[in-house]
C-alpha atoms as a PDB file:
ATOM      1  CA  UNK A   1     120.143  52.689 105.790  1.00  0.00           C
ATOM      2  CA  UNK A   2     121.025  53.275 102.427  1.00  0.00           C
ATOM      3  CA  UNK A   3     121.780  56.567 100.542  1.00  0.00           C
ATOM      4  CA  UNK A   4     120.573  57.570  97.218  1.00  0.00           C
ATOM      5  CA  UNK A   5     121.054  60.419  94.705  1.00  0.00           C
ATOM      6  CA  UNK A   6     117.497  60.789  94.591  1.00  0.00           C
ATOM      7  CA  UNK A   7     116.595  61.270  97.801  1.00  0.00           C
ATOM      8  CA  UNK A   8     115.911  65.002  98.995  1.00  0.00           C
ATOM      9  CA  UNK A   9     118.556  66.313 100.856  1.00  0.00           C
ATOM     10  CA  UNK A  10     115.614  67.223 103.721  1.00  0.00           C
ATOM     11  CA  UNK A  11     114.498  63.593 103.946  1.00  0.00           C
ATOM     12  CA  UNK A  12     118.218  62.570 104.267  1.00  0.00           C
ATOM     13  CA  UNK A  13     118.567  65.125 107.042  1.00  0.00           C
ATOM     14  CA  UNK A  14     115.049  63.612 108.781  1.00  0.00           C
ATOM     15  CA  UNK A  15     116.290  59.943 108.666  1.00  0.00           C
ATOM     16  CA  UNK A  16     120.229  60.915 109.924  1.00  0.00           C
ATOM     17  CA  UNK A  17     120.682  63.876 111.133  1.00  0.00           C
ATOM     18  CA  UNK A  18     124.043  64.324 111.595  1.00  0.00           C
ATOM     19  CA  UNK A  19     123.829  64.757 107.894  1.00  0.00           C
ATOM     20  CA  UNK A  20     123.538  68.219 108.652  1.00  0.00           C
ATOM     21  CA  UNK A  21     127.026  68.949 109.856  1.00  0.00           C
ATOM     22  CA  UNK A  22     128.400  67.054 106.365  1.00  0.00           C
ATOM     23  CA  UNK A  23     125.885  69.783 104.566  1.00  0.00           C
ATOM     24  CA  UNK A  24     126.791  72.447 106.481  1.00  0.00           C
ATOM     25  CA  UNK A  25     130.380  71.948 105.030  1.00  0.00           C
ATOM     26  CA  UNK A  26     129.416  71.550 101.487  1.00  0.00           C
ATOM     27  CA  UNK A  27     127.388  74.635 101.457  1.00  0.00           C
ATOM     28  CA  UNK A  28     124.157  72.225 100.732  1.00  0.00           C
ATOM     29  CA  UNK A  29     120.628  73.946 102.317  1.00  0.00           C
ATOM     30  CA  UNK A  30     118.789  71.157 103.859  1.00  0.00           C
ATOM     31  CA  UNK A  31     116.528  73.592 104.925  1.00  0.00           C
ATOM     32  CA  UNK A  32     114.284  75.743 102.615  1.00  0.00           C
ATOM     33  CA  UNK A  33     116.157  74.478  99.534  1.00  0.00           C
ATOM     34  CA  UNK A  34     115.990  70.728 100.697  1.00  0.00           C
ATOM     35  CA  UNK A  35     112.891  69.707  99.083  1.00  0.00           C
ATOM     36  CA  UNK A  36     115.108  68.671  96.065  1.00  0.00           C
ATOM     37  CA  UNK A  37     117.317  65.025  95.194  1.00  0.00           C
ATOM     38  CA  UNK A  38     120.668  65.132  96.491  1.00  0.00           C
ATOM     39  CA  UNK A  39     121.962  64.805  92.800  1.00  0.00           C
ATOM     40  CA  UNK A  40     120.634  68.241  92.365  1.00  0.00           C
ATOM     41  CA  UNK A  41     121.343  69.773  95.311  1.00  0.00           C
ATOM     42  CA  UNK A  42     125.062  68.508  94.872  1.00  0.00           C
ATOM     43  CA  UNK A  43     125.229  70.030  91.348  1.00  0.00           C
ATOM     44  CA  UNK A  44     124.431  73.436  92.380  1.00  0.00           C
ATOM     45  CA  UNK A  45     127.208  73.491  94.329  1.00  0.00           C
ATOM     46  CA  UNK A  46     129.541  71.808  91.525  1.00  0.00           C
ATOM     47  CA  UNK A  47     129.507  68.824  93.798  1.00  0.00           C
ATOM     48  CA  UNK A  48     130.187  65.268  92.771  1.00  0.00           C
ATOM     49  CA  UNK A  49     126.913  62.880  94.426  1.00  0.00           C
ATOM     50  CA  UNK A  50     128.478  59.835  94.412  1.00  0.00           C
ATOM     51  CA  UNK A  51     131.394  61.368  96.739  1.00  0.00           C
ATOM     52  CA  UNK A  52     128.895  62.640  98.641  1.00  0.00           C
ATOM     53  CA  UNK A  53     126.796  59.511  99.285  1.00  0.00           C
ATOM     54  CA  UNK A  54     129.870  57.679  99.884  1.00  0.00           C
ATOM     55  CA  UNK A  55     131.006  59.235 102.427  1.00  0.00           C
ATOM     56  CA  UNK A  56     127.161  59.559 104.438  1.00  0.00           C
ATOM     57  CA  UNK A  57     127.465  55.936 103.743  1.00  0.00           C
ATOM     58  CA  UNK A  58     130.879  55.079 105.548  1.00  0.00           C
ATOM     59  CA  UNK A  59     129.945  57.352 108.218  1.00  0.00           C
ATOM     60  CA  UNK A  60     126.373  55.857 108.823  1.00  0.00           C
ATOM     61  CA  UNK A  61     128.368  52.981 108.971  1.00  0.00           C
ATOM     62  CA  UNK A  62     131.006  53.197 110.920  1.00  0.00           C
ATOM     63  CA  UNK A  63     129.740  55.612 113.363  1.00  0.00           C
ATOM     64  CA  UNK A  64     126.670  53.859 115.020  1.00  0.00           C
ATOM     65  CA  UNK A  65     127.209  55.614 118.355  1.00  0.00           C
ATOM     66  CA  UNK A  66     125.717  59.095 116.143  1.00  0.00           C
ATOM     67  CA  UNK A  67     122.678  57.169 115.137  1.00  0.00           C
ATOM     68  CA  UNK A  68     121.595  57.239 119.034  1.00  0.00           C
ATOM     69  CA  UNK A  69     121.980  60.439 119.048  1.00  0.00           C
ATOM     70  CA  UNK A  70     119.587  63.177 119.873  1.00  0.00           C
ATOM     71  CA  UNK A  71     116.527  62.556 117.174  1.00  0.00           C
ATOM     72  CA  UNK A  72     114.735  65.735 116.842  1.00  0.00           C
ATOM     73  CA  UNK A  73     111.712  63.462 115.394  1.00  0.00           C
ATOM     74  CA  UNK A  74     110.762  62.070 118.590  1.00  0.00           C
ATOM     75  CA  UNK A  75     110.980  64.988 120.803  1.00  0.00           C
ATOM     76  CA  UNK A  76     107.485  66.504 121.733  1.00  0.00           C
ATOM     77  CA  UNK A  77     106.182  69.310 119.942  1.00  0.00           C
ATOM     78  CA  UNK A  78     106.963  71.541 123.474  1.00  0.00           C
ATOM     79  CA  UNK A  79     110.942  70.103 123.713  1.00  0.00           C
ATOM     80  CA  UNK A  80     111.589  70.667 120.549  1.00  0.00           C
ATOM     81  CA  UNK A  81     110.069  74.512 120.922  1.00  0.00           C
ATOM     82  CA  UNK A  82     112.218  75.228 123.891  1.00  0.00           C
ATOM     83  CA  UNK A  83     114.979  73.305 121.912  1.00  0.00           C
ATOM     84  CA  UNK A  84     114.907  76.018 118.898  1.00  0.00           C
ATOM     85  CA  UNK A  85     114.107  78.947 121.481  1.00  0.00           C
ATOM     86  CA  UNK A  86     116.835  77.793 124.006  1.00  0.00           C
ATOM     87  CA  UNK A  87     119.706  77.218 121.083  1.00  0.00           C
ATOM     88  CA  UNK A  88     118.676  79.082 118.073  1.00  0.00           C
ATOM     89  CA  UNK A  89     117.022  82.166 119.375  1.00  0.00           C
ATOM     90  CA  UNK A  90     119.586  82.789 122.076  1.00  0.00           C
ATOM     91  CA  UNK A  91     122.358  82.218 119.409  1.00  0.00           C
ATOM     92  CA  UNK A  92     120.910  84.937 117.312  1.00  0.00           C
ATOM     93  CA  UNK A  93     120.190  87.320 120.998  1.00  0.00           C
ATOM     94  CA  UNK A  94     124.020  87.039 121.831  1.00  0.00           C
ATOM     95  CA  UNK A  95     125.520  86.890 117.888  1.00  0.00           C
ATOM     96  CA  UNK A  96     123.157  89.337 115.956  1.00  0.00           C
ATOM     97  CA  UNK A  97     124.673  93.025 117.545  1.00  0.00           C
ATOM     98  CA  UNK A  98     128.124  91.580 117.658  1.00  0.00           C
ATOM     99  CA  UNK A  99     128.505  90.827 114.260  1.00  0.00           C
ATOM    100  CA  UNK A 100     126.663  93.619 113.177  1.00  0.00           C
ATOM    101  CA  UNK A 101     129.047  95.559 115.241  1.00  0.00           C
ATOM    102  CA  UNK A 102     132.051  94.039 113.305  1.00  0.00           C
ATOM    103  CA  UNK A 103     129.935  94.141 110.051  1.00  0.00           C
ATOM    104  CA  UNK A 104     129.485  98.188 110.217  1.00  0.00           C
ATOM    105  CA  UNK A 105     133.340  98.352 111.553  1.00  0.00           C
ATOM    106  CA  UNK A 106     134.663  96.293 108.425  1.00  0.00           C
ATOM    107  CA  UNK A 107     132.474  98.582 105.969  1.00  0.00           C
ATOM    108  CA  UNK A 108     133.587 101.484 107.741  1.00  0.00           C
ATOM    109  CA  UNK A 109     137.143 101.199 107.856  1.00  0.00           C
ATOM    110  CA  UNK A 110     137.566  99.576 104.174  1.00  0.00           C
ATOM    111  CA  UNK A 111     133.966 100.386 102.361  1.00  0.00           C
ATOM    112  CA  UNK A 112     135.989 102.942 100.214  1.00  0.00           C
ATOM    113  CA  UNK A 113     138.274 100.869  98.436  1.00  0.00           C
ATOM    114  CA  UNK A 114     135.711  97.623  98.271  1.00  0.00           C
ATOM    115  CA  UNK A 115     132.651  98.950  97.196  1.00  0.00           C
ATOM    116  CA  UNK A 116     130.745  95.503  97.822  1.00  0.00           C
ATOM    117  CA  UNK A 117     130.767  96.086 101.858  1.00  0.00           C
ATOM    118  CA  UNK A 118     128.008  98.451 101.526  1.00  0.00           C
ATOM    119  CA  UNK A 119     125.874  96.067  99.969  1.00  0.00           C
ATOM    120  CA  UNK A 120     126.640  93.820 102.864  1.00  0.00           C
ATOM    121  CA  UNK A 121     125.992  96.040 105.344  1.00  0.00           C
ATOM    122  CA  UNK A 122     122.542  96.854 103.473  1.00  0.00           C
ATOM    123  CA  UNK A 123     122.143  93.150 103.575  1.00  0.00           C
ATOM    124  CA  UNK A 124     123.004  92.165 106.418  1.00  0.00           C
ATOM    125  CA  UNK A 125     120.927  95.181 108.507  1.00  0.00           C
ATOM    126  CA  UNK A 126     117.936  93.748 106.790  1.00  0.00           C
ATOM    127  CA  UNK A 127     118.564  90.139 107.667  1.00  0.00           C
ATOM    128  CA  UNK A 128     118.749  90.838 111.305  1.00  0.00           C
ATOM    129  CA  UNK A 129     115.781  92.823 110.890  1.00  0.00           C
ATOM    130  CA  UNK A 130     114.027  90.123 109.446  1.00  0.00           C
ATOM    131  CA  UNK A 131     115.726  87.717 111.941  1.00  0.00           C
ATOM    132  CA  UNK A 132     114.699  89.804 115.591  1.00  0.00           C
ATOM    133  CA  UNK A 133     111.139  89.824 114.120  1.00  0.00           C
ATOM    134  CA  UNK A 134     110.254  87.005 113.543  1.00  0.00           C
ATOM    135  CA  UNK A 135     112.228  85.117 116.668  1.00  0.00           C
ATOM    136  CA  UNK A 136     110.139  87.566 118.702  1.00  0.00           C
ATOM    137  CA  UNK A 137     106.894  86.498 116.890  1.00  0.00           C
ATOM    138  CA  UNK A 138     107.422  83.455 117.844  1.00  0.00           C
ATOM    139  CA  UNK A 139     108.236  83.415 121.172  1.00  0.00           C
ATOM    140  CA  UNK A 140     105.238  85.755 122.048  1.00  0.00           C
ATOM    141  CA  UNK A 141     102.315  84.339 119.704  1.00  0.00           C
ATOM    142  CA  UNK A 142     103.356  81.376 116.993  1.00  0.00           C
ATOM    143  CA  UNK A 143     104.832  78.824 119.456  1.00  0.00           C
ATOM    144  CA  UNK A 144     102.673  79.111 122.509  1.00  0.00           C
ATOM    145  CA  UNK A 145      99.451  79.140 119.643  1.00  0.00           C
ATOM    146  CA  UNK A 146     101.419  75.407 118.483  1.00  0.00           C
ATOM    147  CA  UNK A 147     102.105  74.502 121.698  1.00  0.00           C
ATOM    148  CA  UNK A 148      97.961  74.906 122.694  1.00  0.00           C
ATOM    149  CA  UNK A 149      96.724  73.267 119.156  1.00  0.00           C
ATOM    150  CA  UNK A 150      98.782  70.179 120.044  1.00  0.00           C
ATOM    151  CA  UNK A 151      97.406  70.166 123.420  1.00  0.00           C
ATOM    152  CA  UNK A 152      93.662  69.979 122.413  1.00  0.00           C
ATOM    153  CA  UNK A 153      94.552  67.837 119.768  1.00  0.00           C
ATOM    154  CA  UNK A 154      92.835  64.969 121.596  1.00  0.00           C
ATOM    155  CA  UNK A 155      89.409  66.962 121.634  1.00  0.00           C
ATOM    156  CA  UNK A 156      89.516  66.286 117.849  1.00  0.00           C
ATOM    157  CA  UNK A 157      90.496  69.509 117.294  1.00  0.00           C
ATOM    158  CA  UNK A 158      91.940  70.336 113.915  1.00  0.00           C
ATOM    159  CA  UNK A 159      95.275  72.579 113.075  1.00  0.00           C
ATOM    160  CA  UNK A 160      93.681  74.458 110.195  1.00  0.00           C
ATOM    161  CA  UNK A 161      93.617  77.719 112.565  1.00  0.00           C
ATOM    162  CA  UNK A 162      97.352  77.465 113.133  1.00  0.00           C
ATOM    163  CA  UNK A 163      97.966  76.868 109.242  1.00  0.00           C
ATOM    164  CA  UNK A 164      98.144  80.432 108.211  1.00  0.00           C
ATOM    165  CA  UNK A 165     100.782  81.171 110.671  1.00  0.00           C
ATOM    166  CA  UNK A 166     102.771  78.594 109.582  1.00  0.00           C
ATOM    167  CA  UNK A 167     102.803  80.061 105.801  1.00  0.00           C
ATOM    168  CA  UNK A 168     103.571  83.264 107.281  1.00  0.00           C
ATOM    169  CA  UNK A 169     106.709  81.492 109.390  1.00  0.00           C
ATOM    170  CA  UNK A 170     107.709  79.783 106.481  1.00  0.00           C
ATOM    171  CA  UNK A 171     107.588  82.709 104.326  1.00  0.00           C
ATOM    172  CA  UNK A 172     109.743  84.623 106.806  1.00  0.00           C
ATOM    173  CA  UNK A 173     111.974  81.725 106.308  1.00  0.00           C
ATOM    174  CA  UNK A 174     112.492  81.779 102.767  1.00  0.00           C
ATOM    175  CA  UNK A 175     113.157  85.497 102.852  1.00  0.00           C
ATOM    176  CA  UNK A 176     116.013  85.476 105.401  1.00  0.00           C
ATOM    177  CA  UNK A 177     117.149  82.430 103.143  1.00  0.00           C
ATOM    178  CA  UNK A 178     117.647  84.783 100.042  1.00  0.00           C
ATOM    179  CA  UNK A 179     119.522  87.683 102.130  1.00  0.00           C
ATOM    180  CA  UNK A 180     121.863  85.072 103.598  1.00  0.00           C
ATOM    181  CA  UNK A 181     122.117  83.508  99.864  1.00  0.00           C
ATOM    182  CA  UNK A 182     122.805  87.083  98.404  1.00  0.00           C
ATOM    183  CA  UNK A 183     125.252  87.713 101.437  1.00  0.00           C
ATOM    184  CA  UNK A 184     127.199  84.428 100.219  1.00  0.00           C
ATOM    185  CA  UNK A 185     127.361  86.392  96.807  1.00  0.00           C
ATOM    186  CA  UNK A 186     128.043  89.660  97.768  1.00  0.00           C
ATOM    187  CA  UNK A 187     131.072  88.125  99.628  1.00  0.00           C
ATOM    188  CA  UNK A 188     132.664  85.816  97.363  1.00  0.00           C
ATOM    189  CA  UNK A 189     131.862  82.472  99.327  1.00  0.00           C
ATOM    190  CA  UNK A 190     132.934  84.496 102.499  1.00  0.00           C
ATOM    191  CA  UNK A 191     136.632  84.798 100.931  1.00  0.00           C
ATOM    192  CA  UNK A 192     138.658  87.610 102.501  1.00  0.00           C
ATOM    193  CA  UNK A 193     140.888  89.789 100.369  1.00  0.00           C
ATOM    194  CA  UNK A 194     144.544  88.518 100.637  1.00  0.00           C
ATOM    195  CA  UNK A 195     145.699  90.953 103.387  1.00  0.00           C
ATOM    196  CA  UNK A 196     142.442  91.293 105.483  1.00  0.00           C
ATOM    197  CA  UNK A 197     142.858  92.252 108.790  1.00  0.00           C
ATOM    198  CA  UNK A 198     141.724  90.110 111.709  1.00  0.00           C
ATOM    199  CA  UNK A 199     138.462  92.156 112.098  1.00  0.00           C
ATOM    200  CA  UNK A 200     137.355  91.467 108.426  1.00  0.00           C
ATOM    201  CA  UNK A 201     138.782  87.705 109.114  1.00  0.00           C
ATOM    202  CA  UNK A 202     136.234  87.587 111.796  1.00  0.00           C
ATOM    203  CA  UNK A 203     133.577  88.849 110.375  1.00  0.00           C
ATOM    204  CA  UNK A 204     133.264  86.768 107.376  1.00  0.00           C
ATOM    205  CA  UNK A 205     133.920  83.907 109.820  1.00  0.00           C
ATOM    206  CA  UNK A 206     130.786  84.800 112.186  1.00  0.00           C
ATOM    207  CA  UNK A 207     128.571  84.989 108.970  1.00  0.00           C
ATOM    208  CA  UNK A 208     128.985  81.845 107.605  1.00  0.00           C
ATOM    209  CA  UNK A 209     128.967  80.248 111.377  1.00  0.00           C
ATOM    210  CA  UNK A 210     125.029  82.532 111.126  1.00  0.00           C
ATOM    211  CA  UNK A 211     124.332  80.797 108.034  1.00  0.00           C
ATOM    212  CA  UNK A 212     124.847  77.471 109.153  1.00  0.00           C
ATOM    213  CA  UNK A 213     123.369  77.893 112.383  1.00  0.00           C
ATOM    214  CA  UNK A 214     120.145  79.107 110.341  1.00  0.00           C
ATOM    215  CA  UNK A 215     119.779  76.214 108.077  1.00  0.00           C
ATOM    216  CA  UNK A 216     119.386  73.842 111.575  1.00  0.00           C
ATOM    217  CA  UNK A 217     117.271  76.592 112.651  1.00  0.00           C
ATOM    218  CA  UNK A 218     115.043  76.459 109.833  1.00  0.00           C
ATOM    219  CA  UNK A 219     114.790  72.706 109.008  1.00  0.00           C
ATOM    220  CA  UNK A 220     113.992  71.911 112.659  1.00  0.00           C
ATOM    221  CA  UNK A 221     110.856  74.443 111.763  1.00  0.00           C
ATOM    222  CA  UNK A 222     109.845  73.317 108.427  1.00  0.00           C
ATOM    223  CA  UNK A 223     110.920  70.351 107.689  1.00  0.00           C
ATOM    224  CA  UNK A 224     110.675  69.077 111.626  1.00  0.00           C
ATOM    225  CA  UNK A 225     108.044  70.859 113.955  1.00  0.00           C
ATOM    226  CA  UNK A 226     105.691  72.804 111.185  1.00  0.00           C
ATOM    227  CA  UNK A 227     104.596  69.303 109.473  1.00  0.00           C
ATOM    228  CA  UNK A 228     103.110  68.006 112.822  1.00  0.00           C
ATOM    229  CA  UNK A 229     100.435  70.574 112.419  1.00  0.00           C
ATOM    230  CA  UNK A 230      99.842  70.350 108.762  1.00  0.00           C
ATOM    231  CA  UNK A 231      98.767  66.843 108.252  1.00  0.00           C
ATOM    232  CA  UNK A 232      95.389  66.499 106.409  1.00  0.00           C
END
């Protein structure tokens, strides 16, 4: 396989995808924001492409024991549900009240002399919000609905009735996107001040570990799972 500038950063992630754990480094969403060439993608980040490629390229190359790895393209519709459910979900049921424990403790303790940890509480409140809602929606309605529409799929049945949901999904996606974005901002990159204590130190760290556990999250949904039931 070859790499490209002008492939989209999604497709890259599709065709290799331990691709993601290079993104996840470089700050690069190969999730909702991956339906855009990796020359873009790169320069919104201030990223040089060509470095980029290059080193996909060497490790593509020199790693072939990855490329057997797990391939979330040929798992069934089902595994790949109780994939997402078993990792993603019960990442978020463990991780969600911890950090917003340490989030509310941080913005207690020093909210008064940094004005910005309000905002991230703010943020962050409504991003697990956003987050516990729609994981439950899932589990209860949207996945067992995709899980039955694949199953009839040999009576000729169509997907148009599960369509809708998936808009709604995705748009649930896109907003917990921009919160996580606007967290990045509100935080500086997830830079601590120079003398932070260890509670602020961990508490940047666990939201940037929730970031890049939701871009996986959300590209094995869109980009992955939701397309099986969208085809024309």
């Amino acid at each position: 396989m070859k790499f490209h500038d002008q492939m989209m950063v999604r497709d890259i992630v599709l065709a290799y995808p331990a691709a993601s754990d290079m993104f996840k480094k470089l700050k690069i969403d190969f999730c909702c924001g991956g339906n855009r060439p990796l020359a873009e993608a790169a320069a919104s980040r201030q990223l040089d492409p060509a470095s980029i490629i290059a080193q996909l390229q060497i490790q593509y190359d020199e790693a072939p024991a990855l490329h057997t790895g797990m391939d979330w393209k040929y798992m069934s519709s089902r595994s790949l549900i109780d994939y997402i459910v078993n990792k993603h979900h019960r990442y978020l049921v463990e991780q969600l009240p911890m950090i917003a424990a340490n989030v509310a403790r941080v913005y207690q303790v020093h909210g008064a002399e940094q004005p910005h940890l309000q905002e991230l509480y703010r943020l962050f409140g409504a991003l697990r919000t956003e987050l516990e809602s729609h994981t439950a929606d899932e589990e209860a309605e949207q996945f067992p609905a995709l899980i039955r529409a694949e199953e009839m799929a040999h009576e000729n049945k169509e997907f148009a009735h599960v369509a809708a949901a998936i808009a709604k999904l995705e748009a649930e996606h896109t907003a917990a996107g921009e919160l996580l974005r606007q967290i990045r901002e509100v935080t500086s990159e997830f830079t601590v001040p120079e003398h932070a204590c260890t509670t602020y130190r961990i508490t940047y760290t666990r939201l940037e570990e929730l970031e890049a556990m939701t871009f996986e999250h959300v590209h094995l949904e869109n980009n992955v799972l939701f397309p099986r039931f969208l085809l024309s």
